[in-house]
N, C-alpha and C. Protein backbone atom coordinates (compact mmCIF):
# COMPACT_ATOMS: atom_id res chain seq x y z
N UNK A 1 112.37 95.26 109.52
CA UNK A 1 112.98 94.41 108.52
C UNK A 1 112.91 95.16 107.18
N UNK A 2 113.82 94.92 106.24
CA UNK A 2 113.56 95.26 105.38
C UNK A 2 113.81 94.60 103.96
N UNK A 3 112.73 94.67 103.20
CA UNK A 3 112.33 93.37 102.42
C UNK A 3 112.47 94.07 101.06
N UNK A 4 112.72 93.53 100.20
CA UNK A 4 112.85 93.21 98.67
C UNK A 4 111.48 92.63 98.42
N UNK A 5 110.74 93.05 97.48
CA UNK A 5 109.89 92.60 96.86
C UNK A 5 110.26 91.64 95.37
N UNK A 6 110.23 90.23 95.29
CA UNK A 6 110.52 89.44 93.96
C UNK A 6 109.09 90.56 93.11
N UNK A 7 109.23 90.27 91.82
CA UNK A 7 108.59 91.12 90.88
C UNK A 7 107.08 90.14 90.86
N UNK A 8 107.19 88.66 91.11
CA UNK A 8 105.66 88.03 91.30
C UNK A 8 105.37 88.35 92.44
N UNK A 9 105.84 88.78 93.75
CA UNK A 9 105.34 88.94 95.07
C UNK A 9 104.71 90.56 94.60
N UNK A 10 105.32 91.48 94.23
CA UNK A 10 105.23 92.69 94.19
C UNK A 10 103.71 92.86 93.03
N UNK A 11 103.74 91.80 92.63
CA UNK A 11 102.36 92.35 91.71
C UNK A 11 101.44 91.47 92.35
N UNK A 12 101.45 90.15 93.01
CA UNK A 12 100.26 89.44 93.30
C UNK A 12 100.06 90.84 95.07
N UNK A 13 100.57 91.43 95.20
CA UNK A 13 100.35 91.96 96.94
C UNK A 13 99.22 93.52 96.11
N UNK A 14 99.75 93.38 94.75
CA UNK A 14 98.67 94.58 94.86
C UNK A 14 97.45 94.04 93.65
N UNK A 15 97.38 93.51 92.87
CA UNK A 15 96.32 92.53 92.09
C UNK A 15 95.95 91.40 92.20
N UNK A 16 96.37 90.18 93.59
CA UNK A 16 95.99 88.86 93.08
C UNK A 16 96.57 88.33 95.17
N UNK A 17 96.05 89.12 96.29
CA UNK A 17 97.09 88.93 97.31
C UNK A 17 96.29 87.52 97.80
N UNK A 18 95.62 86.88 97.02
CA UNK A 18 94.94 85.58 97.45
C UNK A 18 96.47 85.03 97.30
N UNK A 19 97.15 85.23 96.62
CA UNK A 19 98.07 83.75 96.52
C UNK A 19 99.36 83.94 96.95
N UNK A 20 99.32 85.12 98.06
CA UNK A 20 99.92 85.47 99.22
C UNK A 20 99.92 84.37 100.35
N UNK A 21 101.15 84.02 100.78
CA UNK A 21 100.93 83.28 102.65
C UNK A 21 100.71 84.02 103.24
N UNK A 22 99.57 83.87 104.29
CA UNK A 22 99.45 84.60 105.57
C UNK A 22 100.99 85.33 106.28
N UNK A 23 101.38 84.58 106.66
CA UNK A 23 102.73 85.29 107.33
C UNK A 23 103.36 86.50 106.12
N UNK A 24 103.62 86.32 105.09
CA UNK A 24 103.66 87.32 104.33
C UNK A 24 103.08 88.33 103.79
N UNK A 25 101.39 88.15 103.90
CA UNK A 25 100.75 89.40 104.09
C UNK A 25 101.08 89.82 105.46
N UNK A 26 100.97 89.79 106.28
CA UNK A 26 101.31 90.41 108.02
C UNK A 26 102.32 91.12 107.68
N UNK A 27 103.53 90.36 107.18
CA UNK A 27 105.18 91.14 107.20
C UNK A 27 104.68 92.60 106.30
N UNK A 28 104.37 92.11 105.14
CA UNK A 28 104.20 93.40 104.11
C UNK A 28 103.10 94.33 104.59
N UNK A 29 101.84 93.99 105.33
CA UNK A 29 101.65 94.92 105.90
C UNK A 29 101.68 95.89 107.43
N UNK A 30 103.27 94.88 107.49
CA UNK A 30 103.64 95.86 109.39
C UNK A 30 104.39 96.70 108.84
N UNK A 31 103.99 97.99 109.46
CA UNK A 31 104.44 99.10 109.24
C UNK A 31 105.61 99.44 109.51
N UNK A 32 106.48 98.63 110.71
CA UNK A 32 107.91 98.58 111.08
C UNK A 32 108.66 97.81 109.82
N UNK A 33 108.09 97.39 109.10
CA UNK A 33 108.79 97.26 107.96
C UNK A 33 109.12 97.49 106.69
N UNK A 34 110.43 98.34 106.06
CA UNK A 34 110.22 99.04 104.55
C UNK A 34 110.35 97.74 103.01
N UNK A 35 109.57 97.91 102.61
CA UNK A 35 109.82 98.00 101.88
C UNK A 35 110.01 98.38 100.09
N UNK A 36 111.20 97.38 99.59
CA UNK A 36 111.63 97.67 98.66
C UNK A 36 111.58 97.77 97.86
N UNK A 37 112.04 97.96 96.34
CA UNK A 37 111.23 97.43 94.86
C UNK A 37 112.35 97.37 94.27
N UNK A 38 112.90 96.85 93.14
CA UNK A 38 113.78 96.90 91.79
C UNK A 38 113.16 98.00 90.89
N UNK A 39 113.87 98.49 90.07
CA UNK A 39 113.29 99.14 88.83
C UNK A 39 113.40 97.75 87.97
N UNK A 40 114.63 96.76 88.09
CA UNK A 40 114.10 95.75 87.70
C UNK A 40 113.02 94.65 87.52
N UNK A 41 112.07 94.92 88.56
CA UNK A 41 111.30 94.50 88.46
C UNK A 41 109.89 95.38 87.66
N UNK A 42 110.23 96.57 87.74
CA UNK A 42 109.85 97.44 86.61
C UNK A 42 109.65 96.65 85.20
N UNK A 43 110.93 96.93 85.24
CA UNK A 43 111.68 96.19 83.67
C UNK A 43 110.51 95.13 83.48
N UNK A 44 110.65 93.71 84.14
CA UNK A 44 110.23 92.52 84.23
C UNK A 44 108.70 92.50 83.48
N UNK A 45 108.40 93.65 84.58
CA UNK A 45 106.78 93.90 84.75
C UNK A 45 106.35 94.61 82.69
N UNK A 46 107.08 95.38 82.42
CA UNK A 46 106.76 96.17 81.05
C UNK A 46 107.29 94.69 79.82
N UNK A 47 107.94 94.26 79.98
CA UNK A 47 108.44 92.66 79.46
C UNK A 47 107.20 91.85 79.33
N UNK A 48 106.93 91.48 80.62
CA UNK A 48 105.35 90.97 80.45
C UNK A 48 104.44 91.12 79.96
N UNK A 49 103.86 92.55 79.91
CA UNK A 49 103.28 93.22 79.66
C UNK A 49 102.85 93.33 78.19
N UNK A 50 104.32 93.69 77.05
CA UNK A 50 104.64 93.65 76.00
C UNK A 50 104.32 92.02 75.45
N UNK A 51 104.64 91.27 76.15
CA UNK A 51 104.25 89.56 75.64
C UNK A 51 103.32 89.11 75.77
N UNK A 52 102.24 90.11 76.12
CA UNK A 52 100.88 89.43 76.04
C UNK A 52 100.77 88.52 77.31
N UNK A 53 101.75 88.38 78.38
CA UNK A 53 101.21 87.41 79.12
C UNK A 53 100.94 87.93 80.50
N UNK A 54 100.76 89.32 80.55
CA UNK A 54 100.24 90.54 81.78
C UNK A 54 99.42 91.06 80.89
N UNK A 55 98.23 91.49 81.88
CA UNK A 55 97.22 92.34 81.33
C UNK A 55 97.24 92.87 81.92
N UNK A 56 97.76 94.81 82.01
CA UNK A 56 97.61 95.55 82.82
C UNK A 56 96.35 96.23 82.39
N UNK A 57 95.51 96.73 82.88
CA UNK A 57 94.70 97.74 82.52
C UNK A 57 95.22 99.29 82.59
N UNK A 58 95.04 99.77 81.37
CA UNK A 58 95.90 101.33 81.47
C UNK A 58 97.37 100.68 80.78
N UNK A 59 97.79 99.43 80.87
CA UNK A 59 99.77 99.66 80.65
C UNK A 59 100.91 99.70 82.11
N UNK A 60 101.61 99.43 81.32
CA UNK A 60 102.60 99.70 82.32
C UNK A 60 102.31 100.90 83.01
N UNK A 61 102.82 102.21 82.81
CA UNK A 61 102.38 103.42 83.64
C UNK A 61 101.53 103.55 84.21
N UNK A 62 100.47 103.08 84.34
CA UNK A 62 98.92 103.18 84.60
C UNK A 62 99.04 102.30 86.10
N UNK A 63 99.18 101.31 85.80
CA UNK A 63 99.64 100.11 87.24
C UNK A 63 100.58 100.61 87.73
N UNK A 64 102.10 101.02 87.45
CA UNK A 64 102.92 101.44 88.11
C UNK A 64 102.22 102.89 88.90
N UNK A 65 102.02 103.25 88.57
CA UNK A 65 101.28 104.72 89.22
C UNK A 65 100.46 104.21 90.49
N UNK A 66 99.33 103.12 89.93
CA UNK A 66 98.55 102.95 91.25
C UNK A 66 99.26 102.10 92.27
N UNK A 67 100.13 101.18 91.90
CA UNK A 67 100.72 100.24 92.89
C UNK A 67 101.94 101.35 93.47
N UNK A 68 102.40 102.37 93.38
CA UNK A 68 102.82 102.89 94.37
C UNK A 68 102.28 103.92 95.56
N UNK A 69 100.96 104.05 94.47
CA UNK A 69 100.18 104.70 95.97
C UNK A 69 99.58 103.69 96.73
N UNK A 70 99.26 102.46 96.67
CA UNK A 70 98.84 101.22 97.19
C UNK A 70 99.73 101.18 98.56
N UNK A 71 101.50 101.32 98.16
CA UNK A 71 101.84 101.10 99.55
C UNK A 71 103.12 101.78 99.15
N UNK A 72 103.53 102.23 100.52
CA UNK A 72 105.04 103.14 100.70
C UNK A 72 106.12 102.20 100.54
N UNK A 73 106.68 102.05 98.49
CA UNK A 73 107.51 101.14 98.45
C UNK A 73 109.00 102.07 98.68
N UNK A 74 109.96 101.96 99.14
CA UNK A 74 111.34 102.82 98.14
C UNK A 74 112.05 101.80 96.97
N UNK A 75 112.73 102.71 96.49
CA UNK A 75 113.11 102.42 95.41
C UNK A 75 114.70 101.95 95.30
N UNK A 76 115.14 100.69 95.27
CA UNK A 76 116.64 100.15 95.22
C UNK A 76 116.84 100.73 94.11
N UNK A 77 118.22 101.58 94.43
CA UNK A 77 118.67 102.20 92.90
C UNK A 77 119.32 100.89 92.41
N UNK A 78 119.77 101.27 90.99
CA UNK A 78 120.38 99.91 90.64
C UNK A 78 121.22 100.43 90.03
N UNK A 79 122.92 100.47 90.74
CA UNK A 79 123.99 100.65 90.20
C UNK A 79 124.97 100.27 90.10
N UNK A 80 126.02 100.47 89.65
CA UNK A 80 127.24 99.62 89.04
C UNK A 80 127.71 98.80 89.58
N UNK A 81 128.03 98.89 91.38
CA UNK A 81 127.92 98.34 92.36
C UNK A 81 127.44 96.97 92.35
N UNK A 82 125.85 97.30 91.84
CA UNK A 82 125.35 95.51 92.05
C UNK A 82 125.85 94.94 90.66
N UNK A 83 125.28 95.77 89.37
CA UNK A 83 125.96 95.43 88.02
C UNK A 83 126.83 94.20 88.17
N UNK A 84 127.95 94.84 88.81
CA UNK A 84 129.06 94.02 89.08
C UNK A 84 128.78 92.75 89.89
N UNK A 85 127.59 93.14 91.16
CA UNK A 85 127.75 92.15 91.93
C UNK A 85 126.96 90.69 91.45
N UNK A 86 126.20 90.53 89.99
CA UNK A 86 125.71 89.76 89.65
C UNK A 86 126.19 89.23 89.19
N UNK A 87 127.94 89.27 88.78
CA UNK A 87 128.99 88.08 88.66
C UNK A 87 128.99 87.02 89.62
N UNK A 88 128.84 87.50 90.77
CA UNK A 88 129.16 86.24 91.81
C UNK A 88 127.89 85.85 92.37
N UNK A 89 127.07 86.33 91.54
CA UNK A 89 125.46 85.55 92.13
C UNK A 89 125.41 83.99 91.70
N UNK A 90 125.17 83.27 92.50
CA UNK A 90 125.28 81.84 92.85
C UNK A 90 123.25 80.73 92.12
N UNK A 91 122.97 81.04 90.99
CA UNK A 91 121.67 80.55 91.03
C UNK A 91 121.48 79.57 89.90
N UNK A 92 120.78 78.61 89.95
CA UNK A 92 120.61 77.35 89.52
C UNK A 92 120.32 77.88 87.93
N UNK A 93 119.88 78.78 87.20
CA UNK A 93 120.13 79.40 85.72
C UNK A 93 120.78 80.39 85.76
N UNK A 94 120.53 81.08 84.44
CA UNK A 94 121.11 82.73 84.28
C UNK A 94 120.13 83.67 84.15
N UNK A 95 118.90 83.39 84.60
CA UNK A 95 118.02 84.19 84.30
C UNK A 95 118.35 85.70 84.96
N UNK A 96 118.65 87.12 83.98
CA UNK A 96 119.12 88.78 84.60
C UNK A 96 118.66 89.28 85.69
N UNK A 97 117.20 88.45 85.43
CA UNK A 97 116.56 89.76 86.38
C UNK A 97 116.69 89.32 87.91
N UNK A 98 116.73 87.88 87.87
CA UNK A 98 116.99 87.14 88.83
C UNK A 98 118.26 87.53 89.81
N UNK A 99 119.12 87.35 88.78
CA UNK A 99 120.21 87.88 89.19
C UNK A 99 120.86 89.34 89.66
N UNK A 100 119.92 90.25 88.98
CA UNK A 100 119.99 91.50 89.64
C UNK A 100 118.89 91.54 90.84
N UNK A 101 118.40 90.95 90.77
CA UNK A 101 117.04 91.05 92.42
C UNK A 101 118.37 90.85 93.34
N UNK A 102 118.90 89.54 93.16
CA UNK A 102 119.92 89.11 94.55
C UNK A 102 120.93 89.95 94.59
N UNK A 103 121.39 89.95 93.88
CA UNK A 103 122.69 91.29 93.96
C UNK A 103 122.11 92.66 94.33
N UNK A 104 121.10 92.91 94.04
CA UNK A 104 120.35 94.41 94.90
C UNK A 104 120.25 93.91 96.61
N UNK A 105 119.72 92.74 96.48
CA UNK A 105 119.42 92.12 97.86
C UNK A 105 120.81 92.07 98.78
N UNK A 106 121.48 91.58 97.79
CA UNK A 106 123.40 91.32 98.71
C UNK A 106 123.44 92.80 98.83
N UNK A 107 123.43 93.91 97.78
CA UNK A 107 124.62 95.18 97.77
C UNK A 107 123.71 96.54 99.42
N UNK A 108 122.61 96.07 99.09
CA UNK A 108 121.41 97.05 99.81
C UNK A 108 121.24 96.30 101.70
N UNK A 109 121.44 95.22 101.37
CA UNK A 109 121.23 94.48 102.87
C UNK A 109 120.17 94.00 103.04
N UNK A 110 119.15 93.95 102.13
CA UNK A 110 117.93 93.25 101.75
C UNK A 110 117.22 92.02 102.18
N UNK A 111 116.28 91.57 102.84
CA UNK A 111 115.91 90.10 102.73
C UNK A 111 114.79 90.42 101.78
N UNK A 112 115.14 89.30 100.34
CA UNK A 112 114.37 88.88 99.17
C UNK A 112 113.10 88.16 100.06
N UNK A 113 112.12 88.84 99.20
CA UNK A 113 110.73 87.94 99.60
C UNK A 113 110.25 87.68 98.09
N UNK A 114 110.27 86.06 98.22
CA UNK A 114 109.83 84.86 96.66
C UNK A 114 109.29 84.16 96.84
N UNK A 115 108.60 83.71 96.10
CA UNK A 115 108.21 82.11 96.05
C UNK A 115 108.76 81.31 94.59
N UNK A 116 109.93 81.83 94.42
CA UNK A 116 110.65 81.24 93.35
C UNK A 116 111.32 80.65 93.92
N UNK A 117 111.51 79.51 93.65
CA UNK A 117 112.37 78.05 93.92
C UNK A 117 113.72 78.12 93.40
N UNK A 118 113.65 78.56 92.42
CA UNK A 118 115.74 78.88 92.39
C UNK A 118 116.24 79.69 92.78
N UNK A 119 115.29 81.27 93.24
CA UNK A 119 116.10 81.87 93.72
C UNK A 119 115.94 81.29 95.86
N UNK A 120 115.32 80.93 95.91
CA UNK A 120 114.73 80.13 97.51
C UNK A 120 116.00 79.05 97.47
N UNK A 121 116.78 78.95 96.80
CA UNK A 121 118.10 78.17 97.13
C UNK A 121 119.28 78.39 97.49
N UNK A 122 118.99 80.33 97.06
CA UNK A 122 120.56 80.83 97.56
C UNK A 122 120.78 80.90 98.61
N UNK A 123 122.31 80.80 98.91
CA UNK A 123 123.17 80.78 100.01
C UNK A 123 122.80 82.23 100.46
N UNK A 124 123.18 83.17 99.57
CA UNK A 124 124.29 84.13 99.68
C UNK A 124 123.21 85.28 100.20
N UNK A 125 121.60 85.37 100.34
CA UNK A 125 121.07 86.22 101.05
C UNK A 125 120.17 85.56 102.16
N UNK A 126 119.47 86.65 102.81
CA UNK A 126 118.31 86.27 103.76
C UNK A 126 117.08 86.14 102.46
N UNK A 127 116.33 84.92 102.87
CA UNK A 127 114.72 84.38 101.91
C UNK A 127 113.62 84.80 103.05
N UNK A 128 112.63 85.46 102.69
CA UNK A 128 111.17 84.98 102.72
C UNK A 128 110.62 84.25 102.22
N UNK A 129 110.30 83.05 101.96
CA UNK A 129 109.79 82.75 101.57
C UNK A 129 107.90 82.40 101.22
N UNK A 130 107.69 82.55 100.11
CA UNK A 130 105.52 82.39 100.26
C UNK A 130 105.18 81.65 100.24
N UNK A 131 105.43 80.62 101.27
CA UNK A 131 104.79 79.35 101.68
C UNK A 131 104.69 79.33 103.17
């Protein structure tokens, strides 16, 4: 399978995997399965970070460095392709980043793994959901 990491799944699996579901630790750690990351969720993550409401130790770079030796993520490029494809993303706000997760998820063939409730409503991909 191959999974999309939401940007709260992708940081609680390497700082906080208590508030992980069982079935979703298993998936993320079977090895028959890749997965993915956003640079958007990059983005998200240095956003946070900057607002005082992430405490990385070290910074952004510092965490990004160790959470990719943590586990063999690849990297969804993010190009014009999806750009575009976040016109027809279907989600209960406008929140960007949101909207570029699913459109990476639609353009790549992705199943999104969230425990976000608006994006856990779309039609238009495969959900994991962390419950």
């Amino acid at each position: 399978m191959k999974l999309l990491l939401d940007t709260h799944i992708w940081l609680w699996s390497v700082s906080d995997a208590d508030r992980l579901h069982r079935r979703v630790v298993r998936t993320l750690n079977d090895p028959r399965n890749e997965l993915w990351i956003s640079p958007v969720s990059t983005w998200e993550i240095v956003l946070l970070h900057e607002n005082g409401r992430l405490k990385l130790s070290g910074g952004p770079e510092v965490w990004l460095a160790r959470a990719m030796e943590q586990a063999p993520l690849r990297e969804a490029p993010l190009t014009h392709e999806i750009a575009l494809a976040t016109r027809s993303v279907q989600l209960p706000h406008r929140d960007p980043a949101d909207r570029f997760l699913v459109a990476t998820a639609i353009i790549h063939g992705l199943t999104l793994v969230t425990a976000d409730s608006n994006i856990s409503q779309s039609q238009q991909i495969s959900i994991m959901r962390n419950r």
